[in-house]
C-alpha atoms as a PDB file:
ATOM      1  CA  UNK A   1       0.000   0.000   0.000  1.00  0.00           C
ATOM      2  CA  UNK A   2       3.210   2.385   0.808  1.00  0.00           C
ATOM      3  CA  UNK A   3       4.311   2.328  -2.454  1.00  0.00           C
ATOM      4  CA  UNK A   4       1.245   2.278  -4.420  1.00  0.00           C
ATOM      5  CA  UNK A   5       0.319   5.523  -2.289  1.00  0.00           C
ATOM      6  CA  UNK A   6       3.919   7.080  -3.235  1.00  0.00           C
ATOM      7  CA  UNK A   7       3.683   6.381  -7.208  1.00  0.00           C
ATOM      8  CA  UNK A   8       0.338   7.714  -7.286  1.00  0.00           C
ATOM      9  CA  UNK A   9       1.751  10.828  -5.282  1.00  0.00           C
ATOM     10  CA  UNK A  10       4.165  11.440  -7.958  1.00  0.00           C
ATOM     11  CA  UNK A  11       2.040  10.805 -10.866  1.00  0.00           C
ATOM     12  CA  UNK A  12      -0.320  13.670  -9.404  1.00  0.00           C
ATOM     13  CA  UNK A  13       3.037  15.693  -9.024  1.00  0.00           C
ATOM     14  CA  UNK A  14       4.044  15.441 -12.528  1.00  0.00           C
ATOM     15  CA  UNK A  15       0.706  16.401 -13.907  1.00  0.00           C
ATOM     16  CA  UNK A  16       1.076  19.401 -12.210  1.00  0.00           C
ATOM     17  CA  UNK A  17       4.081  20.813 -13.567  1.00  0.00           C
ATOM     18  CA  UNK A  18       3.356  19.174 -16.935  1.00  0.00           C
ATOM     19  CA  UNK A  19       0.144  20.752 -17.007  1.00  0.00           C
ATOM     20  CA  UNK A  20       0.959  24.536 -16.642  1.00  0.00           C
ATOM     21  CA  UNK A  21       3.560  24.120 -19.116  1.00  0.00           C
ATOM     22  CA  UNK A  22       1.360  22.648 -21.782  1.00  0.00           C
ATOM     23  CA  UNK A  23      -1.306  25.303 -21.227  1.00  0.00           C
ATOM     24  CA  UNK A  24       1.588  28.247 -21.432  1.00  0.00           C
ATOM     25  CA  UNK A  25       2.925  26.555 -24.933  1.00  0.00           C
ATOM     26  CA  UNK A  26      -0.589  26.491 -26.207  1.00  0.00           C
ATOM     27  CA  UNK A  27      -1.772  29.916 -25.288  1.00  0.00           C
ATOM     28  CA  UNK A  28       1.119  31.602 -26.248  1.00  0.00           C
ATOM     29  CA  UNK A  29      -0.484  34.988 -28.183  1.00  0.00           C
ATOM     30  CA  UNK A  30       1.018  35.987 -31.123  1.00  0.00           C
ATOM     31  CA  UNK A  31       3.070  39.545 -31.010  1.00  0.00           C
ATOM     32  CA  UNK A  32       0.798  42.600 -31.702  1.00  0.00           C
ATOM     33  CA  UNK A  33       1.619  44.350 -35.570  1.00  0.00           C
ATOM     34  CA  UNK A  34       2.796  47.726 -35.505  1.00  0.00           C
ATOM     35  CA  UNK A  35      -0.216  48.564 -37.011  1.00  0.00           C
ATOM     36  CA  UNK A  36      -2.104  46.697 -34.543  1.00  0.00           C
ATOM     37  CA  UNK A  37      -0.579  48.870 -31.468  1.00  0.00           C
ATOM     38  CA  UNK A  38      -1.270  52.350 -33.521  1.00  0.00           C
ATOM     39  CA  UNK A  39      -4.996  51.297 -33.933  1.00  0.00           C
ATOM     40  CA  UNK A  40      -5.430  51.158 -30.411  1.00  0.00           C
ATOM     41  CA  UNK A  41      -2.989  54.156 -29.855  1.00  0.00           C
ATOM     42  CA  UNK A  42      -5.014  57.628 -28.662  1.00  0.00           C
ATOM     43  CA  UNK A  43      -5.122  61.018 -30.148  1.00  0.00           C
ATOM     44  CA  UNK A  44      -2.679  62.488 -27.007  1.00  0.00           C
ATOM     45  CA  UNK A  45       0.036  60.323 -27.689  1.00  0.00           C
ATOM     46  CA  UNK A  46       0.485  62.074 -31.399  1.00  0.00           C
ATOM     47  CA  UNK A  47       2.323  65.074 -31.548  1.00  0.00           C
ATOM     48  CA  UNK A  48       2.230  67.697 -34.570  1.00  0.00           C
ATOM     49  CA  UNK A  49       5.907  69.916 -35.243  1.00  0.00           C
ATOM     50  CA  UNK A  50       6.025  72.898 -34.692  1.00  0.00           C
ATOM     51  CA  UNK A  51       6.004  74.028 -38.387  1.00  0.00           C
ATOM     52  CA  UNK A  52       8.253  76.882 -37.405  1.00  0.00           C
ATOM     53  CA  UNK A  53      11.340  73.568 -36.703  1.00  0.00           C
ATOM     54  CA  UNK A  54       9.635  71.859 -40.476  1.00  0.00           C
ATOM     55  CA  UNK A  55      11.166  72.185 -43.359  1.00  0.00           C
ATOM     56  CA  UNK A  56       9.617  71.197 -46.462  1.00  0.00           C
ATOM     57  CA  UNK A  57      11.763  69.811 -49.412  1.00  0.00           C
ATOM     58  CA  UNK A  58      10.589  70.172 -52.824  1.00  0.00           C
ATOM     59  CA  UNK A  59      12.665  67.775 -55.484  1.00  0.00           C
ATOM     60  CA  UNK A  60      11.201  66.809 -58.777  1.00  0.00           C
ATOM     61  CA  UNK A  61      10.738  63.411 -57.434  1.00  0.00           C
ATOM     62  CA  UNK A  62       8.397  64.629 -54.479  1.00  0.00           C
ATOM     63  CA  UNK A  63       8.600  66.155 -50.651  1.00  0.00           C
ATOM     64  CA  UNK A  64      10.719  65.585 -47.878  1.00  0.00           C
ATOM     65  CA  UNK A  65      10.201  66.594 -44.659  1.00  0.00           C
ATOM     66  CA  UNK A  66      12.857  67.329 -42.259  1.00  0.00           C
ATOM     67  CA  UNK A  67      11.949  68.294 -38.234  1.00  0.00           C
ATOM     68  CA  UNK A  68      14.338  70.730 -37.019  1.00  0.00           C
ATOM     69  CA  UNK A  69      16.199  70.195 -33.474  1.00  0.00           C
ATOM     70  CA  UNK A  70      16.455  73.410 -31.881  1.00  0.00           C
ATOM     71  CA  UNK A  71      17.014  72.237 -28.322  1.00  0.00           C
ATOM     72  CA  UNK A  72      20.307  70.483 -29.195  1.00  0.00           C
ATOM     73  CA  UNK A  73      21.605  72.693 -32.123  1.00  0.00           C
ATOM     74  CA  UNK A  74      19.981  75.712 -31.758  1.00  0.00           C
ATOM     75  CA  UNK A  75      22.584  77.642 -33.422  1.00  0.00           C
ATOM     76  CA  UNK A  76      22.056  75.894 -36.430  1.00  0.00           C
ATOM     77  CA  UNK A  77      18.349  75.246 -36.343  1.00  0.00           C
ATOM     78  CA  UNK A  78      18.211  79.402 -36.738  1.00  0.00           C
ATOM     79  CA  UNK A  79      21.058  79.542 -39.471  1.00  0.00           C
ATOM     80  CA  UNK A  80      19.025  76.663 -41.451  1.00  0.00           C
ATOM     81  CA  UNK A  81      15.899  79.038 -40.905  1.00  0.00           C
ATOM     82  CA  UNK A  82      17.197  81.724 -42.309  1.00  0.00           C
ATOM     83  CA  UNK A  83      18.680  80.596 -45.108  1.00  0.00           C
ATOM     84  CA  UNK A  84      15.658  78.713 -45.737  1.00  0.00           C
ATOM     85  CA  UNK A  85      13.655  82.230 -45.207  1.00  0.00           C
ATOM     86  CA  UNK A  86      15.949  83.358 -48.258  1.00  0.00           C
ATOM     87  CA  UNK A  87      15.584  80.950 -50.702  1.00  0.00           C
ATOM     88  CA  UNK A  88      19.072  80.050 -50.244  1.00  0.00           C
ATOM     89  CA  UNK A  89      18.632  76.062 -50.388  1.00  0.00           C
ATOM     90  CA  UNK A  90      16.553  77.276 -53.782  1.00  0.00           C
ATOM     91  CA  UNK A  91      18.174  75.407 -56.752  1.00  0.00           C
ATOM     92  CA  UNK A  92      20.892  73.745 -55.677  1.00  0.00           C
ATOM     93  CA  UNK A  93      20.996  69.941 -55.790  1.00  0.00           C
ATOM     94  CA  UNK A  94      22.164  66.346 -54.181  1.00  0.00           C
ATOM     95  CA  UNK A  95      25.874  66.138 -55.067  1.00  0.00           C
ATOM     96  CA  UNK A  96      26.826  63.066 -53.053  1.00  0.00           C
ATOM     97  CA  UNK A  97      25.196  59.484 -52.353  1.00  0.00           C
ATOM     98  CA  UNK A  98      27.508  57.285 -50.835  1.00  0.00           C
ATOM     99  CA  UNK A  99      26.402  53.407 -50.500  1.00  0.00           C
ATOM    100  CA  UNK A 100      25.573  52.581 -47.119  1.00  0.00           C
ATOM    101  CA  UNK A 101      26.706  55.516 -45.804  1.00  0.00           C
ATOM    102  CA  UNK A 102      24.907  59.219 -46.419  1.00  0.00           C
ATOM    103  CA  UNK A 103      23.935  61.138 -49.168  1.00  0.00           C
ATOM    104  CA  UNK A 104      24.093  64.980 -48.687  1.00  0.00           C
ATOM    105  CA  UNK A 105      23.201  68.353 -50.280  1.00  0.00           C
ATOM    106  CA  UNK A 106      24.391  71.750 -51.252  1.00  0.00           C
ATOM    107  CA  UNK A 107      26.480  73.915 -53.580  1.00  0.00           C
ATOM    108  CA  UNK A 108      28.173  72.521 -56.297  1.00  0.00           C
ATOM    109  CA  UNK A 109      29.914  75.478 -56.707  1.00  0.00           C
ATOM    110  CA  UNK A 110      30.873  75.125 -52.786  1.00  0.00           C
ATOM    111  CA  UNK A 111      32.908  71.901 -53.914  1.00  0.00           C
ATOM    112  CA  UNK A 112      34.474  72.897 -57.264  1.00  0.00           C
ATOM    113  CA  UNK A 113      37.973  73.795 -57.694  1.00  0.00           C
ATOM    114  CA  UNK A 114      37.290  76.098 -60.440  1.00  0.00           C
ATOM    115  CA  UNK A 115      38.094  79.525 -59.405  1.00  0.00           C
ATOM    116  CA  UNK A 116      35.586  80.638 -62.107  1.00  0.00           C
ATOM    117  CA  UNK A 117      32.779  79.234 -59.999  1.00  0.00           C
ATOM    118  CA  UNK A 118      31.311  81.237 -57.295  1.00  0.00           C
ATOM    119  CA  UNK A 119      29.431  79.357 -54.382  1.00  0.00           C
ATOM    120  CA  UNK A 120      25.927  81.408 -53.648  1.00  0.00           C
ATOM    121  CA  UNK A 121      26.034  84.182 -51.127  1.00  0.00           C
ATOM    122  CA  UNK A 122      24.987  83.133 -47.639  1.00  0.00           C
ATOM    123  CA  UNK A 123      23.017  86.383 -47.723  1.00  0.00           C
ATOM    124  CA  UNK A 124      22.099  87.188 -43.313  1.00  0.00           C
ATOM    125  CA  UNK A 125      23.252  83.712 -42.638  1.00  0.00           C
ATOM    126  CA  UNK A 126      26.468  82.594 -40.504  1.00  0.00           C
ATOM    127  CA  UNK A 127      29.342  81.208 -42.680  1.00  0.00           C
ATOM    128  CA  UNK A 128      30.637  79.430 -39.723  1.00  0.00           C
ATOM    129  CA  UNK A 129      29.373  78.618 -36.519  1.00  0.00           C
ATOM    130  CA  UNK A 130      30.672  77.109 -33.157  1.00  0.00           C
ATOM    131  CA  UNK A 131      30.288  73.444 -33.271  1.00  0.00           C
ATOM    132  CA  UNK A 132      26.865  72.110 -31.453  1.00  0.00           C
ATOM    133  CA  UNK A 133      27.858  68.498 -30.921  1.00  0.00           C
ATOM    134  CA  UNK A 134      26.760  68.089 -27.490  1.00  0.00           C
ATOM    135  CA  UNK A 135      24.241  69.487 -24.655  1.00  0.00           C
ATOM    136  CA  UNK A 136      24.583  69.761 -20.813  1.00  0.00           C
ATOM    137  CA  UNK A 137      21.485  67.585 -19.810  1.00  0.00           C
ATOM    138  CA  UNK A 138      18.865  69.197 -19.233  1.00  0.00           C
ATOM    139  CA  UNK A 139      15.757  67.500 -16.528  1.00  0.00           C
ATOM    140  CA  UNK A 140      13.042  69.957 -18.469  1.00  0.00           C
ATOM    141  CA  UNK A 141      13.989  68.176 -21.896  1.00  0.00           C
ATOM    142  CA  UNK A 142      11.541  64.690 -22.088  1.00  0.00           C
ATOM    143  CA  UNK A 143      13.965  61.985 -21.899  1.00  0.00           C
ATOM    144  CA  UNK A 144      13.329  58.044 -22.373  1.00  0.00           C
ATOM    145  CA  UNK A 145      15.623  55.584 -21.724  1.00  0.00           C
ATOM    146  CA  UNK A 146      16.169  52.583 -23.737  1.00  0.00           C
ATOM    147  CA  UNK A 147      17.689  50.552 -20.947  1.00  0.00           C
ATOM    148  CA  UNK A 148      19.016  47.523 -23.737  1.00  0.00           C
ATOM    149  CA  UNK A 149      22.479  48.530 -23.536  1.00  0.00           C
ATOM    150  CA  UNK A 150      24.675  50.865 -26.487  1.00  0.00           C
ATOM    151  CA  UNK A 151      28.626  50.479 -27.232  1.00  0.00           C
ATOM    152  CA  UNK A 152      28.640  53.652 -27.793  1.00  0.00           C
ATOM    153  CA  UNK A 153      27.302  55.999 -25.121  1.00  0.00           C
ATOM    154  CA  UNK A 154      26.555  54.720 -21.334  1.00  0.00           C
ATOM    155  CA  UNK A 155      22.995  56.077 -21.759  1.00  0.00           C
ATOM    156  CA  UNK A 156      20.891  55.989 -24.584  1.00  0.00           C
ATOM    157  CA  UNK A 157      16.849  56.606 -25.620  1.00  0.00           C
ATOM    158  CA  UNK A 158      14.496  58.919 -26.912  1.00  0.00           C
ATOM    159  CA  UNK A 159      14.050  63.252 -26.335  1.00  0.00           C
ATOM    160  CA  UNK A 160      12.016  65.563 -27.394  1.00  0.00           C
ATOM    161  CA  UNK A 161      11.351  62.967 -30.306  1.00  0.00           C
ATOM    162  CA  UNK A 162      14.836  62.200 -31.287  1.00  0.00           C
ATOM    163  CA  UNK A 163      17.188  58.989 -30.585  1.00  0.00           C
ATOM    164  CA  UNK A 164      19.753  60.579 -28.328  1.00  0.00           C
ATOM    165  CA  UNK A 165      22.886  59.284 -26.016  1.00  0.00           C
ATOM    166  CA  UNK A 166      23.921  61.062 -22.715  1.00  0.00           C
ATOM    167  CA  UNK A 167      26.768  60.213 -20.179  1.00  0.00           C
ATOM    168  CA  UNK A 168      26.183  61.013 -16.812  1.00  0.00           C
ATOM    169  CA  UNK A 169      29.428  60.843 -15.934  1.00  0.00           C
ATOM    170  CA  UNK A 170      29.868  64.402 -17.945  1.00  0.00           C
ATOM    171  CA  UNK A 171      26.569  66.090 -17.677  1.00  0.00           C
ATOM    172  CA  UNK A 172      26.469  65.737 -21.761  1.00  0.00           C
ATOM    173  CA  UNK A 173      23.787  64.213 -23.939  1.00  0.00           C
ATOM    174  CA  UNK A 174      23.710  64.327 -28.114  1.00  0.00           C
ATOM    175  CA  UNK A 175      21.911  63.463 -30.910  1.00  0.00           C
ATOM    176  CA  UNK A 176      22.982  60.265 -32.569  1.00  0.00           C
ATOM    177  CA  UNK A 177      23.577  59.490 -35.895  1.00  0.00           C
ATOM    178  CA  UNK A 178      20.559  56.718 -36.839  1.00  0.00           C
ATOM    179  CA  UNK A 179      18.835  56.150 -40.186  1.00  0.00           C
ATOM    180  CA  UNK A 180      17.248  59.403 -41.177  1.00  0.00           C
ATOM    181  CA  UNK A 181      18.928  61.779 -39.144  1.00  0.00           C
ATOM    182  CA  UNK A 182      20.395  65.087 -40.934  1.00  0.00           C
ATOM    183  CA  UNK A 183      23.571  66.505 -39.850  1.00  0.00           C
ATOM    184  CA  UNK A 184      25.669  69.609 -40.868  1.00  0.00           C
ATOM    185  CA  UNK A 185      28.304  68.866 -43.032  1.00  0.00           C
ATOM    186  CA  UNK A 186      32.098  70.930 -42.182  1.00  0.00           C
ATOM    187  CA  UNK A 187      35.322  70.687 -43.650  1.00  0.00           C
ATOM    188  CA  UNK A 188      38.296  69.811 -41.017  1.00  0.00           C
ATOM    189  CA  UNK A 189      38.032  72.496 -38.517  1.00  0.00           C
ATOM    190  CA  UNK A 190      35.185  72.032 -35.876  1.00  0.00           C
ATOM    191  CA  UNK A 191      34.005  75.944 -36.552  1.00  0.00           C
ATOM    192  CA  UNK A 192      33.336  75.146 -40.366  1.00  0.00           C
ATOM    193  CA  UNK A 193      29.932  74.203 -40.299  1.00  0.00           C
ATOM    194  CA  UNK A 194      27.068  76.901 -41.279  1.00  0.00           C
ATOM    195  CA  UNK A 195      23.916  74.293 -42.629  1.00  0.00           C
ATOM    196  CA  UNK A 196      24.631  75.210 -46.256  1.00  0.00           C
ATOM    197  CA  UNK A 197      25.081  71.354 -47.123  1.00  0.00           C
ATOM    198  CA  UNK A 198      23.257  68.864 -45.039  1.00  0.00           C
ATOM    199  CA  UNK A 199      23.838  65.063 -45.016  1.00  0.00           C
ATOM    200  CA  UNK A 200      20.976  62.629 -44.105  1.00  0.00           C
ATOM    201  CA  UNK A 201      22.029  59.319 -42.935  1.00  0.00           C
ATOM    202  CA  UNK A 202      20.814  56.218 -45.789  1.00  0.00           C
ATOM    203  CA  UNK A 203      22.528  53.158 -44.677  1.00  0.00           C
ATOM    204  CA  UNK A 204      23.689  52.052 -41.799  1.00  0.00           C
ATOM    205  CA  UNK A 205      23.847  53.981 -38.523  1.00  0.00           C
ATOM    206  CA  UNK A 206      27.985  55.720 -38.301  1.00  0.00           C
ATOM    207  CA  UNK A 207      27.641  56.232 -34.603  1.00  0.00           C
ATOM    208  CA  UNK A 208      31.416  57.017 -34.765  1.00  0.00           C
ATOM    209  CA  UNK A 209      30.519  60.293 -36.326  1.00  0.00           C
ATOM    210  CA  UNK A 210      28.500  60.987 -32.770  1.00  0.00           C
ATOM    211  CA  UNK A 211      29.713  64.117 -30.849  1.00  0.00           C
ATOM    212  CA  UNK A 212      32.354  64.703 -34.310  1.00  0.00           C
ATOM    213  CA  UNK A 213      29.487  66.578 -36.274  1.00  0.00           C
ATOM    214  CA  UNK A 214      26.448  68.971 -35.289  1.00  0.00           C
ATOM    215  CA  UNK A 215      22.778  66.990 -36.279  1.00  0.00           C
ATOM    216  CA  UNK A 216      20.224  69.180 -37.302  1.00  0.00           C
ATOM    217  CA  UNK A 217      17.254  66.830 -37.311  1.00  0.00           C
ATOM    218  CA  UNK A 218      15.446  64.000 -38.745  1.00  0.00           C
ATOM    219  CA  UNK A 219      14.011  63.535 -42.126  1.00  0.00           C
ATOM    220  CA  UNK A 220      10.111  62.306 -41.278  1.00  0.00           C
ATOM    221  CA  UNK A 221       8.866  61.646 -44.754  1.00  0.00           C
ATOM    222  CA  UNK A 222      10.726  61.203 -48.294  1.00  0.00           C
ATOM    223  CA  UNK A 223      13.485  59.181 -47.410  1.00  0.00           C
ATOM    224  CA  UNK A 224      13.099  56.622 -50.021  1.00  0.00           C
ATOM    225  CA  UNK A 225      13.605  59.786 -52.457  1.00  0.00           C
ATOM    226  CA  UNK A 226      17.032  60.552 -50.852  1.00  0.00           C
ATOM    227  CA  UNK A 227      18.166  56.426 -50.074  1.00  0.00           C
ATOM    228  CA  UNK A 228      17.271  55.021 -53.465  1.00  0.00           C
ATOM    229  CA  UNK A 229      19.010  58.008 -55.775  1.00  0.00           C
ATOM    230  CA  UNK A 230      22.149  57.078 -57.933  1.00  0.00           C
ATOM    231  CA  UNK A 231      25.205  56.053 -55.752  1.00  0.00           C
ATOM    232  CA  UNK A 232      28.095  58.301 -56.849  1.00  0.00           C
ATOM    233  CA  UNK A 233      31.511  57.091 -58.565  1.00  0.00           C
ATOM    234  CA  UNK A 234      33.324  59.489 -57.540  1.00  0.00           C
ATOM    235  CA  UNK A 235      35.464  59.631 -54.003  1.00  0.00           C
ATOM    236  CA  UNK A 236      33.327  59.425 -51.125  1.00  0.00           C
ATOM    237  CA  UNK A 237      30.317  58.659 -53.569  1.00  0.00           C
ATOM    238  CA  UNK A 238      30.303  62.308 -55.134  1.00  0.00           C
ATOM    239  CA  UNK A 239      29.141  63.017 -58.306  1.00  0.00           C
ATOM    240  CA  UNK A 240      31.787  63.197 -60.904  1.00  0.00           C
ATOM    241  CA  UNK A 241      29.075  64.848 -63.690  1.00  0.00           C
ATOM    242  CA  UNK A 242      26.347  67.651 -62.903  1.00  0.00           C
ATOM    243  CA  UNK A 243      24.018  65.665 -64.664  1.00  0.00           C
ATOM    244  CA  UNK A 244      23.997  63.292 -61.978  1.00  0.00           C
ATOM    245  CA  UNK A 245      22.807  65.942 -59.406  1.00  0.00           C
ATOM    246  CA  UNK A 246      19.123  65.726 -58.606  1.00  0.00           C
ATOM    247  CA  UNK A 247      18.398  69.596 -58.617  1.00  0.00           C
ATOM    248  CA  UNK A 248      16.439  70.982 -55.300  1.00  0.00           C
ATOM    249  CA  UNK A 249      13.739  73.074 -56.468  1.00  0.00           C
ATOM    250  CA  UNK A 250      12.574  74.672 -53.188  1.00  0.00           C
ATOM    251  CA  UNK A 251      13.256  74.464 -49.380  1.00  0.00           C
ATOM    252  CA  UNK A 252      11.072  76.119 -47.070  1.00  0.00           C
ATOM    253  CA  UNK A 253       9.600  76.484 -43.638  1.00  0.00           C
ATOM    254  CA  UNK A 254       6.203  75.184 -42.920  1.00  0.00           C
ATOM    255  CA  UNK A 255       5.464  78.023 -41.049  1.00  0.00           C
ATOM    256  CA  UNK A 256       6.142  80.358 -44.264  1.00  0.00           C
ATOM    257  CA  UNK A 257       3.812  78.419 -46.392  1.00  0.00           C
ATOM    258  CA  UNK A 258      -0.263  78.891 -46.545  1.00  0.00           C
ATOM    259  CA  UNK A 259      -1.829  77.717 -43.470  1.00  0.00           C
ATOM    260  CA  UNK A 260      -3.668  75.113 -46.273  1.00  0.00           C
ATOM    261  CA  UNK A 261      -0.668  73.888 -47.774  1.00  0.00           C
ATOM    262  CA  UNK A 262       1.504  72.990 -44.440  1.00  0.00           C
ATOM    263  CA  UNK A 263       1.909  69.193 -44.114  1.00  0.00           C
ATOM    264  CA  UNK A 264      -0.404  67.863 -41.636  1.00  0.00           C
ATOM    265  CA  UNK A 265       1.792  65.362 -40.231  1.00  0.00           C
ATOM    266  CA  UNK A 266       1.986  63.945 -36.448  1.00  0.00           C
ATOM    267  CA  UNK A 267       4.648  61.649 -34.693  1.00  0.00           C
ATOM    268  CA  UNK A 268       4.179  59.383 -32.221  1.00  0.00           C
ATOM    269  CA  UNK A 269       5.067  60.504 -29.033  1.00  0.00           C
ATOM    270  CA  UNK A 270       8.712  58.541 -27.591  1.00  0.00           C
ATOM    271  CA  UNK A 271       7.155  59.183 -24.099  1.00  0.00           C
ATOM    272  CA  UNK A 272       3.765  57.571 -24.787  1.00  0.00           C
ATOM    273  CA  UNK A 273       2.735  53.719 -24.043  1.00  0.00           C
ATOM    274  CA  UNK A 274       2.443  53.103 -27.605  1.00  0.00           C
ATOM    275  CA  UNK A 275       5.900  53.700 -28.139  1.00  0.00           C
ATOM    276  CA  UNK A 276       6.757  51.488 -25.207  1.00  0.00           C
ATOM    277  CA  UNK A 277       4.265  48.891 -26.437  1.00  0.00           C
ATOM    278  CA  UNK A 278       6.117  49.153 -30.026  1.00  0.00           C
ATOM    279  CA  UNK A 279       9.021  48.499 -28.119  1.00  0.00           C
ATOM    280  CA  UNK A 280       8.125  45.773 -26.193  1.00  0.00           C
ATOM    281  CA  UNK A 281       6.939  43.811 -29.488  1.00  0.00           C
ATOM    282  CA  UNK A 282      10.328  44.533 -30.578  1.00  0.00           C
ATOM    283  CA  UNK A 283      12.364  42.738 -28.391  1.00  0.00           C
ATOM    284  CA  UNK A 284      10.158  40.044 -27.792  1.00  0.00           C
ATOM    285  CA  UNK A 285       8.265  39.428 -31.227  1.00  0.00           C
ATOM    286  CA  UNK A 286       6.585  36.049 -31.690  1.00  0.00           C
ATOM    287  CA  UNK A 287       4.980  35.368 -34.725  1.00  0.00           C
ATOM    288  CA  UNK A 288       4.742  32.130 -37.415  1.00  0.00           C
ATOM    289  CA  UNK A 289       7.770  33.522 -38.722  1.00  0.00           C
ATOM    290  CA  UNK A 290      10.315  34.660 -35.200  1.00  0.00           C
ATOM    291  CA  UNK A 291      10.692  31.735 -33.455  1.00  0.00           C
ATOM    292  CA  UNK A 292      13.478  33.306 -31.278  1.00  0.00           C
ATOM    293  CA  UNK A 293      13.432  36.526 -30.085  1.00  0.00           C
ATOM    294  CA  UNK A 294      16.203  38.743 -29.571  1.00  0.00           C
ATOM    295  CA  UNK A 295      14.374  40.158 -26.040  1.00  0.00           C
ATOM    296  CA  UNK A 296      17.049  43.456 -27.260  1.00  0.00           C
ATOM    297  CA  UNK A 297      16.218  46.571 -29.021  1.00  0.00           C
ATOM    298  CA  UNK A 298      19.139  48.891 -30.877  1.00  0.00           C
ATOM    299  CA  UNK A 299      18.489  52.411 -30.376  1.00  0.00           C
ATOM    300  CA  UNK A 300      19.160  52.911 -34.395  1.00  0.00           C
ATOM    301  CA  UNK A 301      16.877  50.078 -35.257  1.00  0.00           C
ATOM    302  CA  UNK A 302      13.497  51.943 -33.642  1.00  0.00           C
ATOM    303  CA  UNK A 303      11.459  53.885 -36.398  1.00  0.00           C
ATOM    304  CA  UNK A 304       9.726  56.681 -34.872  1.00  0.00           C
ATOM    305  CA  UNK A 305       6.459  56.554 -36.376  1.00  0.00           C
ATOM    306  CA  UNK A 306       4.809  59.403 -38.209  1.00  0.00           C
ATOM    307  CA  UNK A 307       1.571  59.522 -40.002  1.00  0.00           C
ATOM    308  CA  UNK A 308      -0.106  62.021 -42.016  1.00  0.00           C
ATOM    309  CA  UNK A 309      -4.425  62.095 -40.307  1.00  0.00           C
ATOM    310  CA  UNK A 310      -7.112  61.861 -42.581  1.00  0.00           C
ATOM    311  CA  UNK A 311      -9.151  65.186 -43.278  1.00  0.00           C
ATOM    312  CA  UNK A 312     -12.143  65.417 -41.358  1.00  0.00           C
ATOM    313  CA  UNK A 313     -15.476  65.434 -43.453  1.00  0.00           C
END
């Protein structure tokens, strides 16, 4: 009786630890979409630009939109305004795509070793301007951390909108260079940046250039018109023709345009739960297809959504 009492004491044991498992391997929910989580997501957690920090792109391909960042390189942000205010941006073109790497914007007259050539007149804008690589932090600036780990920076995460890295350790926190962001090109010295050519980041994310160059913003629509152009042959991926430039026929501020012709676009709060529930699905997606999942999240592999809202009728 002893033992027939013991091996029915441990059958009833092992159905109770098999049982739990079996029920957690069969309930096991698939990973919300993306989609999925912005259904559900609420009309607070969107943000609209200030259309004062928007500028507007105009190739003949189509528009790009880039969101200023005044509270990191504010010295620039107002130099990009106002030669935006003048039409300086007017006209020129693309003159670099490098593979992989960036593909930037501004005079090709800027580049060329002709002395015939004269680069366009900054007009009321800076020709130079102190470099803007790095912040003290700042507690009023919205900051959210991204607490998966970076090689690069001991902190990294989300402000104001923006993938950023900060260190503690110095009181310093910068914009980092991810897929889409648009920094201020400069020739060796640190003081030779103005905004007069820009660079948008196409391939994959250089954080070496991080706290070496001043970033302006983020590009939040048209980057498949600046990614997929004609990689250079030149050095560097310049163009070696002008017929391989793609001309720039207008650059302005929302804010200057027609109240009915400024892009109605919104961004998902990097503060809200959406954005933490996009995150979550991240690291942990489960679907027919992920059988593992990484449980990590790179701060350079996060896409910031935007959308454009539907007119009311």
């Amino acid at each position: 009786m002893h033992a027939r009492r013991q091996f029915a004491a441990l059958t009833l044991l092992a159905s109770l630890v098999a049982v739990p498992a079996l029920a957690a391997t069969d309930t096991q929910a698939p990973t919300p979409s993306r989609a999925e989580l912005l259904a559900k997501s609420t009309a607070a957690e969107w943000r609209t630009p200030d259309p004062h920090n928007l500028l507007v792109m105009r190739l003949q391909t189509g528009r790009v939109l880039i969101e200023l960042a005044p509270d990191f390189t504010p010295l620039h942000a107002a130099n990009i305004r106002t030669m935006a205010r003048q039409h300086y941006y007017d006209g020129l073109a693309i003159v670099r795509v490098q593979d992989n790497f960036v593909t930037q914007w501004g005079d090709p007259a800027g580049d060329n070793n002709d002395p015939a050539s004269k680069p366009r007149s900054l007009g009321k804008a800076h020709a130079t301007l102190p470099p803007e690589y790095t912040r003290p932090i700042d507690p009023r600036l919205e900051w959210t951390p991204l607490p998966d780990g970076d090689v690069y920076a001991p902190e990294v995460g989300f402000s104001e909108g923006f993938p950023a890295a900060r260190d503690p350790a110095s009181g310093e926190q910068w914009l980092t260079h991810c897929y889409g962001m648009v920094g201020v090109g400069r020739d060796i010295g640190p003081e030779t940046g103005s905004g007069s050519e820009l660079y948008v980041v196409i391939g994959q994310s250089p954080r070496r250039l991080d706290r070496n160059l001043a970033i302006a913003g983020r590009v939040l629509e048209g980057m498949p018109l600046l990614s997929a152009l004609p990689r250079g042959t030149g050095p560097m991926g310049f163009y070696d023709k002008p017929a391989q430039r793609t001309p720039i026929e207008s650059v302005r501020l929302a804010s200057e345009l027609p109240p009915a012709q400024r892009p109605a676009v919104q961004v998902l709060r990097t503060d809200s739960a959406t954005f933490a529930a996009l995150l979550d699905a991240q690291r942990h997606r489960h679907d027919d297809f992920y059988k593992v999942s990484s449980g990590k999240v790179g701060l350079c592999s996060v896409d910031i959504p935007v959308r454009e809202p539907k007119a009311a009728h």
